[in-house]
C-alpha atoms as a PDB file:
ATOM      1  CA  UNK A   1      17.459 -30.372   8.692  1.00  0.00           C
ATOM      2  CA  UNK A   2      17.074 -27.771  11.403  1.00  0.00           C
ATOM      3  CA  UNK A   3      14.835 -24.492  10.958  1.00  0.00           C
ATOM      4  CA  UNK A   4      17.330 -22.481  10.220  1.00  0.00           C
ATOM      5  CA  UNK A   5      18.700 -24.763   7.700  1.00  0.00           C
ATOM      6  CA  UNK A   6      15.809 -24.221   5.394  1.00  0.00           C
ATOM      7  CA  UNK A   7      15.545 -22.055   2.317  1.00  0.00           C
ATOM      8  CA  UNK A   8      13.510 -19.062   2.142  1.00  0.00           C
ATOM      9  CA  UNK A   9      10.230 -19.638   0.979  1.00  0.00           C
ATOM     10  CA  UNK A  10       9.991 -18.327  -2.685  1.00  0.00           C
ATOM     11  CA  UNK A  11       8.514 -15.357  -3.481  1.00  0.00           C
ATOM     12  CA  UNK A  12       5.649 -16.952  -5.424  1.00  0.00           C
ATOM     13  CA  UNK A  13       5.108 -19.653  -2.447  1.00  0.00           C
ATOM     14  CA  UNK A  14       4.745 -16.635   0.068  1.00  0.00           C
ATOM     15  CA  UNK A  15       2.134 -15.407  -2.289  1.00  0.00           C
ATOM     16  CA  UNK A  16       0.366 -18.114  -2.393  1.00  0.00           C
ATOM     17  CA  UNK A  17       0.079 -18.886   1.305  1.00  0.00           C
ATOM     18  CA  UNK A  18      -1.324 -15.056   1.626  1.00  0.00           C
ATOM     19  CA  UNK A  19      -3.946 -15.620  -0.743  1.00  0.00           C
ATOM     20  CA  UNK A  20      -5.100 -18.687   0.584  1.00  0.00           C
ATOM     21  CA  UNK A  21      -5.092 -17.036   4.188  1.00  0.00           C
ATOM     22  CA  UNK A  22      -6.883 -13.784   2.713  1.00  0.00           C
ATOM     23  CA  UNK A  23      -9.319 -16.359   1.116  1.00  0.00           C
ATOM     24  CA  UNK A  24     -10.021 -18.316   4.459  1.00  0.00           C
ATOM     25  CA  UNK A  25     -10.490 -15.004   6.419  1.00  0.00           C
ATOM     26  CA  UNK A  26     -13.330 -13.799   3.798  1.00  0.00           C
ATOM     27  CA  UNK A  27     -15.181 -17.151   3.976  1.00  0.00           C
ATOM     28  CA  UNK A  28     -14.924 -17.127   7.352  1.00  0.00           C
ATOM     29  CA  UNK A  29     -16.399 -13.802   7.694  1.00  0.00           C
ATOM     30  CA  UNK A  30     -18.917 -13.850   5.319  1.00  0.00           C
ATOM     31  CA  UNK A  31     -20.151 -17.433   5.871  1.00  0.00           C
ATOM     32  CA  UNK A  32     -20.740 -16.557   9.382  1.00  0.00           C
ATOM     33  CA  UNK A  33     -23.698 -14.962   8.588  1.00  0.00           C
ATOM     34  CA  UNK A  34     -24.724 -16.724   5.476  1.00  0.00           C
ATOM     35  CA  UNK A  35     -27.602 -19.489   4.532  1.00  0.00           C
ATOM     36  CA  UNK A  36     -25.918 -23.017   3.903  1.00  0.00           C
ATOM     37  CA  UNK A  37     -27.586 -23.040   0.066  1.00  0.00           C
ATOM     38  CA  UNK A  38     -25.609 -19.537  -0.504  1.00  0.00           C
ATOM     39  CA  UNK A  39     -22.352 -21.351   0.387  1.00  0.00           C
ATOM     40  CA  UNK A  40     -21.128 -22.476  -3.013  1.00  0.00           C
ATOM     41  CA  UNK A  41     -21.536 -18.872  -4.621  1.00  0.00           C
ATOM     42  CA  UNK A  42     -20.185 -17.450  -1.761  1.00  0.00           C
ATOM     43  CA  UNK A  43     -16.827 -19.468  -2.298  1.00  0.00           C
ATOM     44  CA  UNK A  44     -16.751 -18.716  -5.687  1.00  0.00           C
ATOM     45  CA  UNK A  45     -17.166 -14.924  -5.287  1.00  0.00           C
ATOM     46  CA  UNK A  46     -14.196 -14.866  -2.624  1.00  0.00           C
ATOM     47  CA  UNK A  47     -11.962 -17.188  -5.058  1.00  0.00           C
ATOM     48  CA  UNK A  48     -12.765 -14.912  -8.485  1.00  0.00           C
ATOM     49  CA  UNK A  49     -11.798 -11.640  -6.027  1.00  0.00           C
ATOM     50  CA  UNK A  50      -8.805 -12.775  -4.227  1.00  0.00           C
ATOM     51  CA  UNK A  51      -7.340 -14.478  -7.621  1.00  0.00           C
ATOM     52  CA  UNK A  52      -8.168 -11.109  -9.821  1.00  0.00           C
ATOM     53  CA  UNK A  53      -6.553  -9.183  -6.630  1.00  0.00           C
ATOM     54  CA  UNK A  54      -3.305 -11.408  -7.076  1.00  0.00           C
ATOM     55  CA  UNK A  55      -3.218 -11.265 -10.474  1.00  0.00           C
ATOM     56  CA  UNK A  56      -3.129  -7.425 -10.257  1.00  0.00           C
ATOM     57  CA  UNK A  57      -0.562  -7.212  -7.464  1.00  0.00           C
ATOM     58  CA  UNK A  58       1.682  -9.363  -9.545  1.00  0.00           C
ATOM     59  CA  UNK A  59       4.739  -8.082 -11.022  1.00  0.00           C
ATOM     60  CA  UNK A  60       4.607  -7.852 -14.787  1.00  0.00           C
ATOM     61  CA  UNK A  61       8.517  -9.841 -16.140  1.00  0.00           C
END
């Protein structure tokens, strides 16, 4: 199968790769500058705000 053989990415799949990217930008960022036994809360803040971001952006069915 060629590249322009394939299907368009679903609308849900496209949302999920720009979460995880958003996601791996804010670590990035913010663990940078952060102390490795802050790491694990750090995480878990970013993942809490870019899944409560998502689910607002989300189109109600």
């Amino acid at each position: 199968m060629t590249e322009q053989d394939k299907p368009d990415p679903t609308p849900e799949a496209l949302t999920a790769e720009l979460i995880r990217r958003e996601a791996l930008r804010r670590a990035a960022a913010e663990l940078s500058t952060t102390a490795p036994a802050g790491v694990e809360g750090v995480l878990a803040r970013i993942s809490a705000e870019v899944t409560a971001a998502a689910r607002e952006k989300k189109p109600r069915r």
